[in-house]
Protein backbone atom coordinates (compact mmCIF):
# COMPACT_ATOMS: atom_id res chain seq x y z
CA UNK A 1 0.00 0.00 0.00
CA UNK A 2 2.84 2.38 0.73
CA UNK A 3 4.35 1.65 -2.58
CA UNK A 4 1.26 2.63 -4.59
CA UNK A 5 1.16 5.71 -1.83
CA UNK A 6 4.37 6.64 -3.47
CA UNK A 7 3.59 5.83 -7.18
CA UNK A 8 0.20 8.18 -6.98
CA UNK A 9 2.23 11.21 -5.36
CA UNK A 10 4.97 11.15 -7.68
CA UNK A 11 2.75 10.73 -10.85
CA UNK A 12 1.31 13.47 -8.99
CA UNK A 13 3.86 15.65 -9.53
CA UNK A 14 4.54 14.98 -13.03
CA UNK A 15 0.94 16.17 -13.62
CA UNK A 16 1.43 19.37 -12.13
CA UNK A 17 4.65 19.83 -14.14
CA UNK A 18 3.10 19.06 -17.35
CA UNK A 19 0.16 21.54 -16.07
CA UNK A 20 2.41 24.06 -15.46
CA UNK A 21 4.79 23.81 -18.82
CA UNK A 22 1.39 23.93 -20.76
CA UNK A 23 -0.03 26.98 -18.98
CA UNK A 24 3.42 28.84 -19.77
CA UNK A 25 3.65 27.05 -23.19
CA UNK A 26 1.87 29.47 -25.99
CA UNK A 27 1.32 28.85 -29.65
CA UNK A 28 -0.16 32.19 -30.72
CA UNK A 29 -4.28 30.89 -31.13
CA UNK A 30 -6.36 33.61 -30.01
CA UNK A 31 -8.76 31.62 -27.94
CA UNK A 32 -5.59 29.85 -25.63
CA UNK A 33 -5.89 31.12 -22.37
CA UNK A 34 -5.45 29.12 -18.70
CA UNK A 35 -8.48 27.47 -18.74
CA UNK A 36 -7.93 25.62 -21.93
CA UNK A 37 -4.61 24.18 -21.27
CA UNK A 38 -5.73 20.79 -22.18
CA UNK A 39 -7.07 20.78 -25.67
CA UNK A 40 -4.98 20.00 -28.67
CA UNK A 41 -3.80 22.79 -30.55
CA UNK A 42 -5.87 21.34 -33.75
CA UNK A 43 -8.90 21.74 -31.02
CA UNK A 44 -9.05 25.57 -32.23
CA UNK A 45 -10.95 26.65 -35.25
CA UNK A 46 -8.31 28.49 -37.60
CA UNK A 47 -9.10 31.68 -39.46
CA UNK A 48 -8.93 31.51 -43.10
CA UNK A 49 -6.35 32.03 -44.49
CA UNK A 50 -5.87 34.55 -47.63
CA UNK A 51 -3.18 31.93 -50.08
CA UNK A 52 -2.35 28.55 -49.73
CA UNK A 53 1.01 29.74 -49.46
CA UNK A 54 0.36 31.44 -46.37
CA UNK A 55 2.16 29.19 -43.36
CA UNK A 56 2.63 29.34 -39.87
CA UNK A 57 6.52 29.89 -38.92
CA UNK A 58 8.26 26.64 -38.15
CA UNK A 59 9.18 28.14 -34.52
CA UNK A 60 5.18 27.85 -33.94
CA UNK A 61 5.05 24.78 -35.60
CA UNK A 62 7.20 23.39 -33.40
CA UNK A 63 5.88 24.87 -30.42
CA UNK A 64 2.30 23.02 -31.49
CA UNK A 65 3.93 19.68 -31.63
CA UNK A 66 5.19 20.29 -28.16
CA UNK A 67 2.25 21.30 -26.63
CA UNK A 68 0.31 18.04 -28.03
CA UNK A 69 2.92 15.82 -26.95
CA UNK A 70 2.65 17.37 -23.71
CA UNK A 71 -1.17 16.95 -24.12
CA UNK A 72 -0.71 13.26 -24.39
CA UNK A 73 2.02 12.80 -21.63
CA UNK A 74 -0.82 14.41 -19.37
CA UNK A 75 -3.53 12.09 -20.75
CA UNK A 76 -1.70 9.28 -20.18
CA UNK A 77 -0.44 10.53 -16.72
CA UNK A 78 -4.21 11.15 -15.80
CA UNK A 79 -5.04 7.44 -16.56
CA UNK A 80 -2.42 6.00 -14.86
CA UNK A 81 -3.36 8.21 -11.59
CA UNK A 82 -6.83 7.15 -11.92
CA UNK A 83 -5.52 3.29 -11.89
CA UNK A 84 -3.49 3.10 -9.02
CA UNK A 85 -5.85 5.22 -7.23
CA UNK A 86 -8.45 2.73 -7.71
CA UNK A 87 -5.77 0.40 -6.81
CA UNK A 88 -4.96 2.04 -3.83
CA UNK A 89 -8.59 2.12 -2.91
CA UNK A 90 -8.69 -1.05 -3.25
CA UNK A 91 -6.22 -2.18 -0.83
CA UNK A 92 -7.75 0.18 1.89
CA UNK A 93 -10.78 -1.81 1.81
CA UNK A 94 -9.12 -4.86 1.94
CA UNK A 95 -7.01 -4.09 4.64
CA UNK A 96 -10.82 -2.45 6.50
CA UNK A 97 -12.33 -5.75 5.49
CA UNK A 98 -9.78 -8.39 6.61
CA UNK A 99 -9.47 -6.41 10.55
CA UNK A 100 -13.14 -7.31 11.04
């Protein structure tokens, strides 16, 4: 139980990290602000654009493919929290259960 103890709070902390990288992490889409953090950056409608030939620079291009992959890391950090917390509660109630 204390191992899984351990395993929640440090996955914990990763997902406060990634939080707070994304919050600081901007693109340049008009409707980003805090409470969005968590949407992809394809999530935003685009404006059109005038040519075909008009492209984003490849800094911002970049900075999009960070912010998804952070996106993902998060996802995936959420789902693993949400296991061993189930785990975790789990093993509570089996520890209530076999005292009685």
């Amino acid at each position: 139980m204390i191992k899984t103890i351990i395993i929640i709070s440090i996955f914990y902390f990763i997902a406060h990290y990634i939080i707070k990288n994304l919050r600081h992490l901007r693109t340049g889409e008009p409707e980003e602000n805090n409470s969005n953090y968590w949407m992809f950056t394809y999530d935003f409608k685009e404006t059109k654009k005038s040519s075909i030939f008009d492209r984003d620079s490849t800094e911002i291009l970049e900075k999009r493919k960070i912010k998804n992959k952070l996106i993902i890391l998060l996802y995936l950090t959420v789902v693993i929290l949400f296991i061993y917390s189930n785990l975790f509660f789990t093993q509570l109630l089996l520890f209530i259960l076999e005292k009685n």
